[in-house]
N, C-alpha and C. Protein backbone atom coordinates (compact mmCIF):
# COMPACT_ATOMS: atom_id res chain seq x y z
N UNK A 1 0.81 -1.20 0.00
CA UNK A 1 0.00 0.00 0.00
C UNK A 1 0.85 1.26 0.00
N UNK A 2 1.79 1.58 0.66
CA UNK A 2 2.52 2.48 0.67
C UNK A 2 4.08 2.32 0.49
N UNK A 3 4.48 2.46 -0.38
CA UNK A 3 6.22 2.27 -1.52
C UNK A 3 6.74 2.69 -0.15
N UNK A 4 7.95 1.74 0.04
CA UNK A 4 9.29 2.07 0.54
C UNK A 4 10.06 3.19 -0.07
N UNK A 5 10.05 4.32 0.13
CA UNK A 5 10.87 5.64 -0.51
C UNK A 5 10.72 6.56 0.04
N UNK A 6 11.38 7.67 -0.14
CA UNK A 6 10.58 8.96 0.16
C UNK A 6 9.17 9.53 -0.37
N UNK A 7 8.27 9.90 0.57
CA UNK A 7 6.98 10.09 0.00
C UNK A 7 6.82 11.50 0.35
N UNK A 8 6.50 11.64 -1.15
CA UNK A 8 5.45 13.18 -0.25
C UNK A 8 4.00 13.28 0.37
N UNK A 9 3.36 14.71 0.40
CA UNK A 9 2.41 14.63 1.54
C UNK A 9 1.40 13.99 0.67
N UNK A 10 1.05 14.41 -0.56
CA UNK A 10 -0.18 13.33 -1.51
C UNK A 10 -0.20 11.81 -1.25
N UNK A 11 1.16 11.23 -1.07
CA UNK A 11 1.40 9.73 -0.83
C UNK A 11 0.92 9.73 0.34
N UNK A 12 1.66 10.11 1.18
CA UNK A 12 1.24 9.83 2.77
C UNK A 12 -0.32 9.96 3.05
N UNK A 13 -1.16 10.58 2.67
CA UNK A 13 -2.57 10.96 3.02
C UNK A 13 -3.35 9.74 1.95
N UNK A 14 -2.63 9.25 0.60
CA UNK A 14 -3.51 8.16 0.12
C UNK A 14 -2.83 7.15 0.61
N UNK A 15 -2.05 6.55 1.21
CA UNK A 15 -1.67 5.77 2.00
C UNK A 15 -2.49 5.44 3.15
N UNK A 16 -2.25 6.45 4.27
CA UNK A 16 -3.72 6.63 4.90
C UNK A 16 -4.85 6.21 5.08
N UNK A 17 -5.61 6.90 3.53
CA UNK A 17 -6.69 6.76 3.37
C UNK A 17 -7.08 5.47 2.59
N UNK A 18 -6.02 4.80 1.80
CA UNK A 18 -6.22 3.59 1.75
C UNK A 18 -6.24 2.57 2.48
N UNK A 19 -5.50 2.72 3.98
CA UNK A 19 -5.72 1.88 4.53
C UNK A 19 -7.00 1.53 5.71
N UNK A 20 -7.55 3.20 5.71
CA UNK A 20 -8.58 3.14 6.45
C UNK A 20 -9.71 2.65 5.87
N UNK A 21 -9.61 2.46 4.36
CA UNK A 21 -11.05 2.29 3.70
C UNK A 21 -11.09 0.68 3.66
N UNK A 22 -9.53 0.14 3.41
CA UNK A 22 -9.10 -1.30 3.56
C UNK A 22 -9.80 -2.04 4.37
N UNK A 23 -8.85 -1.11 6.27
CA UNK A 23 -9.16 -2.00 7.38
C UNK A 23 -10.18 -0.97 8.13
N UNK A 24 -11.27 -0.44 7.76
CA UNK A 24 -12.19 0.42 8.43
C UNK A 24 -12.82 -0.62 9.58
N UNK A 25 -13.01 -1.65 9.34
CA UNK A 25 -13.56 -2.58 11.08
C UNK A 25 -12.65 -1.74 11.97
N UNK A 26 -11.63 -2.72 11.76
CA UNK A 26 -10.33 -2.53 12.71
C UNK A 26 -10.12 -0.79 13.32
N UNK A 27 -10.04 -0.07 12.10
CA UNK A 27 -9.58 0.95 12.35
C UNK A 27 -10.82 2.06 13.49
N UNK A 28 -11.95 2.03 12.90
CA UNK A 28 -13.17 2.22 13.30
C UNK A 28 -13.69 1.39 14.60
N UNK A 29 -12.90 0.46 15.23
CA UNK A 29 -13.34 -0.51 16.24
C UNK A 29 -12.36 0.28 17.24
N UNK A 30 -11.26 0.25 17.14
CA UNK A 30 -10.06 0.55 17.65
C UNK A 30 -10.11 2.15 18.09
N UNK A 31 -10.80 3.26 17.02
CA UNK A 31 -11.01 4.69 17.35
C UNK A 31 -11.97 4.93 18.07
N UNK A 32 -13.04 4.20 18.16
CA UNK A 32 -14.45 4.25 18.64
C UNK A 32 -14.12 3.79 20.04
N UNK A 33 -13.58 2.43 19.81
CA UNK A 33 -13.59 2.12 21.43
C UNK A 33 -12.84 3.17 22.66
N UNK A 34 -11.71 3.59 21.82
CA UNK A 34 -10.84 4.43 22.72
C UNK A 34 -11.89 5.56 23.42
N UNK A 35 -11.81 6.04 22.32
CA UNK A 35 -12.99 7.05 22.39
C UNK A 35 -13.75 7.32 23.48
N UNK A 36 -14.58 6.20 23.72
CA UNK A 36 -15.84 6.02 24.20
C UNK A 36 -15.03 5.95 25.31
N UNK A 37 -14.12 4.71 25.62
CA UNK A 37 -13.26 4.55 27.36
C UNK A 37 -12.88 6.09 27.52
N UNK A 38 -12.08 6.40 26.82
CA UNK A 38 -11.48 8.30 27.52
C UNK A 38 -12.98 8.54 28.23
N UNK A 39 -13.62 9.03 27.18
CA UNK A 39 -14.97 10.10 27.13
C UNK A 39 -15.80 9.54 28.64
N UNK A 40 -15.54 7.95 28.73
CA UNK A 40 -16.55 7.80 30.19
C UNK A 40 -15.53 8.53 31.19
N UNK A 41 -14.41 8.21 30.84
CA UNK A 41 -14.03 8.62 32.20
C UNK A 41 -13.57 10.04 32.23
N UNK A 42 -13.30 10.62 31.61
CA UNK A 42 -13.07 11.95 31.96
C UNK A 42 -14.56 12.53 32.46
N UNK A 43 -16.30 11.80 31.81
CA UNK A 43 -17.22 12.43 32.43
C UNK A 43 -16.98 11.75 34.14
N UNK A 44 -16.83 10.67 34.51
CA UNK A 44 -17.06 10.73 35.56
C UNK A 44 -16.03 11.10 36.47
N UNK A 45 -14.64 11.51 36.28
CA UNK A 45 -13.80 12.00 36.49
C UNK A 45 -14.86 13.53 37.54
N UNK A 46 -15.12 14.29 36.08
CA UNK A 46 -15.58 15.37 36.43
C UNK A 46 -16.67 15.66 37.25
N UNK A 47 -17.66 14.67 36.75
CA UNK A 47 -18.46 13.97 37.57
C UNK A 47 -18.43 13.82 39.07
N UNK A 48 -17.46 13.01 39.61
CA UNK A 48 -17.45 12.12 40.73
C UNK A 48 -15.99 12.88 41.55
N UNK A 49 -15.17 12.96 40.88
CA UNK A 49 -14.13 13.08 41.62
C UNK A 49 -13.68 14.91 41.70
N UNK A 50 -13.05 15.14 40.72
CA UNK A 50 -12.66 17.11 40.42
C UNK A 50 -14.00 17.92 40.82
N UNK A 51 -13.47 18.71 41.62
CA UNK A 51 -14.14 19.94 42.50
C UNK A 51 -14.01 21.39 40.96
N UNK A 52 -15.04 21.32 40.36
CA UNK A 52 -15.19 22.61 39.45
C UNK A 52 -15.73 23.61 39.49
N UNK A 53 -15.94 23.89 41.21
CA UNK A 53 -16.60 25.07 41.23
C UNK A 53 -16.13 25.95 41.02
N UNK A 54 -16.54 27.09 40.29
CA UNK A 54 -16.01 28.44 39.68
C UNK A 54 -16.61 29.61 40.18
N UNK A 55 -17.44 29.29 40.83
CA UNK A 55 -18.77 30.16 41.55
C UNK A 55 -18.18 31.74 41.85
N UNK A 56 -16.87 31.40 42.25
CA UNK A 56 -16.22 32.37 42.78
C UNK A 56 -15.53 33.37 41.25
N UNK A 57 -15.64 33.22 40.09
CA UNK A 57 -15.10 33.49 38.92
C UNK A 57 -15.91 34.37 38.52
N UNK A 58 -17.66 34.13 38.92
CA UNK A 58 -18.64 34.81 38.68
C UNK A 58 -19.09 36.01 39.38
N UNK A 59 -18.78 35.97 40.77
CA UNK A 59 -19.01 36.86 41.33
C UNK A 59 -18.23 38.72 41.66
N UNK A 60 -18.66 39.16 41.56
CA UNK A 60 -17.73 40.24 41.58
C UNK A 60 -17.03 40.71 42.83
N UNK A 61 -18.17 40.48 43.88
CA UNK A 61 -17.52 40.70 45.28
C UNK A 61 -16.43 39.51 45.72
N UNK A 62 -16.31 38.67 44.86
CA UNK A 62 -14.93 37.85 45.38
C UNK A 62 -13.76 38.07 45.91
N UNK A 63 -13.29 37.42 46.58
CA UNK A 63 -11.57 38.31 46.89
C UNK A 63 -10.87 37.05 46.39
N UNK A 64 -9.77 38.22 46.69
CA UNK A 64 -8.40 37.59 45.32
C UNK A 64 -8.21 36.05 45.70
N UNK A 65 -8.04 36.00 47.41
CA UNK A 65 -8.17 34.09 47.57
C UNK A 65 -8.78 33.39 47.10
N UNK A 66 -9.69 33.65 46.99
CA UNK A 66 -11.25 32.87 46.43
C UNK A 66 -10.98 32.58 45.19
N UNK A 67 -10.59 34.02 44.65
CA UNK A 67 -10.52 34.02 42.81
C UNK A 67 -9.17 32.95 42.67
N UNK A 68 -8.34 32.90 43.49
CA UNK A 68 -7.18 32.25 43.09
C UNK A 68 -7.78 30.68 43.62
N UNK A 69 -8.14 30.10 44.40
CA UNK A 69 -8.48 28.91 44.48
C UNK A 69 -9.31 28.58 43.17
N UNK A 70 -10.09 29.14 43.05
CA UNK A 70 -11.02 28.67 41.78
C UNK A 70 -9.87 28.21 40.88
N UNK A 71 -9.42 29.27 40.59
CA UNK A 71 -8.04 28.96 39.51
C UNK A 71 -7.69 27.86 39.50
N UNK A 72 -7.40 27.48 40.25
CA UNK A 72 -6.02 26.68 40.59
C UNK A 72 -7.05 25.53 40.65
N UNK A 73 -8.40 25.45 41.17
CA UNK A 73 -9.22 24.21 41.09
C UNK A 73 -9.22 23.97 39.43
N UNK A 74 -9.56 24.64 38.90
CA UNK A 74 -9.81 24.95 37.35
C UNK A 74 -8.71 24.33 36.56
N UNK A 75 -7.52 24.81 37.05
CA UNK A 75 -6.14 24.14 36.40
C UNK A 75 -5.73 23.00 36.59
N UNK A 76 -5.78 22.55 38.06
CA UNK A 76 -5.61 21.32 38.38
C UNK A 76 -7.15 20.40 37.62
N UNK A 77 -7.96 20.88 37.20
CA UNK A 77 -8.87 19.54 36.70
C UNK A 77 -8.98 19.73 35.26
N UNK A 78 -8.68 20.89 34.48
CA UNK A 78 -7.96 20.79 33.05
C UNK A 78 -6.79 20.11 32.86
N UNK A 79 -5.78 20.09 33.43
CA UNK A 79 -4.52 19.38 33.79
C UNK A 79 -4.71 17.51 33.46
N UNK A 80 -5.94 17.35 35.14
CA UNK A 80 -5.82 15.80 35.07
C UNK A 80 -7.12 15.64 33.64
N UNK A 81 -7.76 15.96 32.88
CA UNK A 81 -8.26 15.94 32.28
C UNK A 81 -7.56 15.85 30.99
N UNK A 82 -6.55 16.82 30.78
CA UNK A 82 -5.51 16.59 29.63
C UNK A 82 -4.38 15.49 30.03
N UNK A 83 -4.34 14.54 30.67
CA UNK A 83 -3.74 13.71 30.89
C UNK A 83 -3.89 12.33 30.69
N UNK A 84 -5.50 12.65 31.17
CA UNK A 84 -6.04 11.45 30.42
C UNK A 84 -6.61 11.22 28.93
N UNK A 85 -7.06 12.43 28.62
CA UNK A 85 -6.93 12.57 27.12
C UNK A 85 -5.40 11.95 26.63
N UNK A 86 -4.23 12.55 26.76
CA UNK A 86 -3.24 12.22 26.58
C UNK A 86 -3.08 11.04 26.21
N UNK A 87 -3.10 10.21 27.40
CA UNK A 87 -2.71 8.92 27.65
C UNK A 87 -3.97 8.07 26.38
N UNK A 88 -5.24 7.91 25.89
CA UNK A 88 -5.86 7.76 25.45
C UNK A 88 -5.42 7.85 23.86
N UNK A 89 -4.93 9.09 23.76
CA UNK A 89 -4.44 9.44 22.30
C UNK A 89 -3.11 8.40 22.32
N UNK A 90 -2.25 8.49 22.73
CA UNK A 90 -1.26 7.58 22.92
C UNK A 90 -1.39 6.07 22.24
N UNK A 91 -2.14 5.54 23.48
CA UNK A 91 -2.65 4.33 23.03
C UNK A 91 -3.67 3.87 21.97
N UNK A 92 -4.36 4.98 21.34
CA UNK A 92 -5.19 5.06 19.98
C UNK A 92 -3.98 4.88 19.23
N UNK A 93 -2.75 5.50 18.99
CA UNK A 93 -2.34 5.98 18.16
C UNK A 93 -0.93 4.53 18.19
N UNK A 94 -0.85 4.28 18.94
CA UNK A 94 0.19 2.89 19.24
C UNK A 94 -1.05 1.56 18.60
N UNK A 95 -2.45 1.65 19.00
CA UNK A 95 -3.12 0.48 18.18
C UNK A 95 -3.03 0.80 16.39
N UNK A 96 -3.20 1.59 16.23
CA UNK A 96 -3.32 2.31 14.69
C UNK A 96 -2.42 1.91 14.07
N UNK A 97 -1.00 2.36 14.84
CA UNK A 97 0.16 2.31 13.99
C UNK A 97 0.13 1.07 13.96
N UNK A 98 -0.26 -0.38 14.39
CA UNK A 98 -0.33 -1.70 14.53
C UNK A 98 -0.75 -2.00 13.39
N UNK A 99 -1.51 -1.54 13.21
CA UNK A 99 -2.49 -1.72 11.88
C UNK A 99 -2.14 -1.25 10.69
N UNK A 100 -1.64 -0.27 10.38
CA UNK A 100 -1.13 0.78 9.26
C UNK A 100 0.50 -0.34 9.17
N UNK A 101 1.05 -0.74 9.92
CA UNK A 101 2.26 -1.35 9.73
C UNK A 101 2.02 -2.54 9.01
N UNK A 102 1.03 -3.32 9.38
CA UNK A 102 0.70 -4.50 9.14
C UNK A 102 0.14 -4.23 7.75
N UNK A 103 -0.78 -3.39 7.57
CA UNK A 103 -1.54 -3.26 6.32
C UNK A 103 -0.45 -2.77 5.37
N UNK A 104 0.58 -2.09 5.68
CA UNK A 104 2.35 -1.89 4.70
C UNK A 104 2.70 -3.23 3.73
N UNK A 105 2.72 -4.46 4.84
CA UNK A 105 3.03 -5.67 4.26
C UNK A 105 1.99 -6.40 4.06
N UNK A 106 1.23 -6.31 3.60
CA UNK A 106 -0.20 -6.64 3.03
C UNK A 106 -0.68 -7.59 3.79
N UNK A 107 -0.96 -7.71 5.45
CA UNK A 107 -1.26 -8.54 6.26
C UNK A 107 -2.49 -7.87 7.03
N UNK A 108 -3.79 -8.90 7.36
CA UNK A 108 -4.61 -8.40 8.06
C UNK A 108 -4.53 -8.29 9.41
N UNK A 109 -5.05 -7.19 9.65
CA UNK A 109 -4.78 -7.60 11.56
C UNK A 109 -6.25 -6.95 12.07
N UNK A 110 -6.65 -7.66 13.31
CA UNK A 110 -7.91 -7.63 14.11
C UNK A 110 -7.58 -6.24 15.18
N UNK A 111 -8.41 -6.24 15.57
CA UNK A 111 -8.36 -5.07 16.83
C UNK A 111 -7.88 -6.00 17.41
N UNK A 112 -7.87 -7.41 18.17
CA UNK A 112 -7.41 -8.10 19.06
C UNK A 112 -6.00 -8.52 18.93
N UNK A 113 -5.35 -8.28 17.48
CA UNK A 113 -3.62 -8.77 17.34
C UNK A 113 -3.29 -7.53 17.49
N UNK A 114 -4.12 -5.89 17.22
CA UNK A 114 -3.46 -4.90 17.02
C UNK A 114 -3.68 -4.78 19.05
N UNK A 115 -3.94 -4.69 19.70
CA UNK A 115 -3.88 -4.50 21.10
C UNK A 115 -2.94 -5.89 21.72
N UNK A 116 -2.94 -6.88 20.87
CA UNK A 116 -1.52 -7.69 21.35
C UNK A 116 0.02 -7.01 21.36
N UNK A 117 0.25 -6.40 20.11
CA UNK A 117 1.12 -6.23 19.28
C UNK A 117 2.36 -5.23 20.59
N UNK A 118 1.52 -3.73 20.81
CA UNK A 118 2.16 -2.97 21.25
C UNK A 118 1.96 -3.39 23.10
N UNK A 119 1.38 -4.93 23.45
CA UNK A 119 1.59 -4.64 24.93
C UNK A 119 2.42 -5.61 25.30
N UNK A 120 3.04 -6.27 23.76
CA UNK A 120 3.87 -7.38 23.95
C UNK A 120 5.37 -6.95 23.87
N UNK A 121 5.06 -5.71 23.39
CA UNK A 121 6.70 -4.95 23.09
C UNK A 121 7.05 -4.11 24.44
N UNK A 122 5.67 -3.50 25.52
CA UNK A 122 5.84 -2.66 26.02
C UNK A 122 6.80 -3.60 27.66
């Protein structure tokens, strides 16, 4: 699917896109699922655990402590929030490349060999 050489950006994007149209189960099983795991937990993250009150952001009679705790509540749960995003993209992007490698040498691979692949190396 994609020549051993230097490629430019037209190659690289039908490369890509050939392989997503190829292995769309896989690829589409593998994006979706991530997806969905981040997305629960960052809601119940926010949900259940991170304190987001801002109450104090709104008000005008606030004082500067107040305004600065909010902050800092605010930062610290954007923070663990971009972390777990992070970590999510990571591992989307370590199953993918499983797949896009495999689909190089014209071999099929499952969501279940592509989540073997990178936890057998790790």
């Amino acid at each position: 699917m994609i020549p051993l050489r230097p490629l430019g950006v037209g190659e690289i994007l039908d490369g890509a896109v050939s392989t997503m149209r190829t292995h769309w189960r896989t690829v589409l099983g593998i994006s979706l699922t991530v997806a969905v795991v981040i997305e629960v937990i960052v809601v119940l993250l926010q949900g259940l655990v991170l304190d987001t009150s801002t109450d104090a952001l709104d008000d005008p009679s606030a004082t500067l402590s107040e305004l600065g705790d909010a902050l800092a509540d605010a930062m610290i749960s954007s923070g663990a929030l971009f972390v777990i995003t992070l970590i999510g993209t990571v591992v989307a992007t370590a199953l993918l490349t499983t797949v896009t490698s495999r689909a190089v040498l014209g071999r099929q691979v499952t969501a279940r060999e592509a989540w073997g692949t990178p936890a057998r190396r790790s």
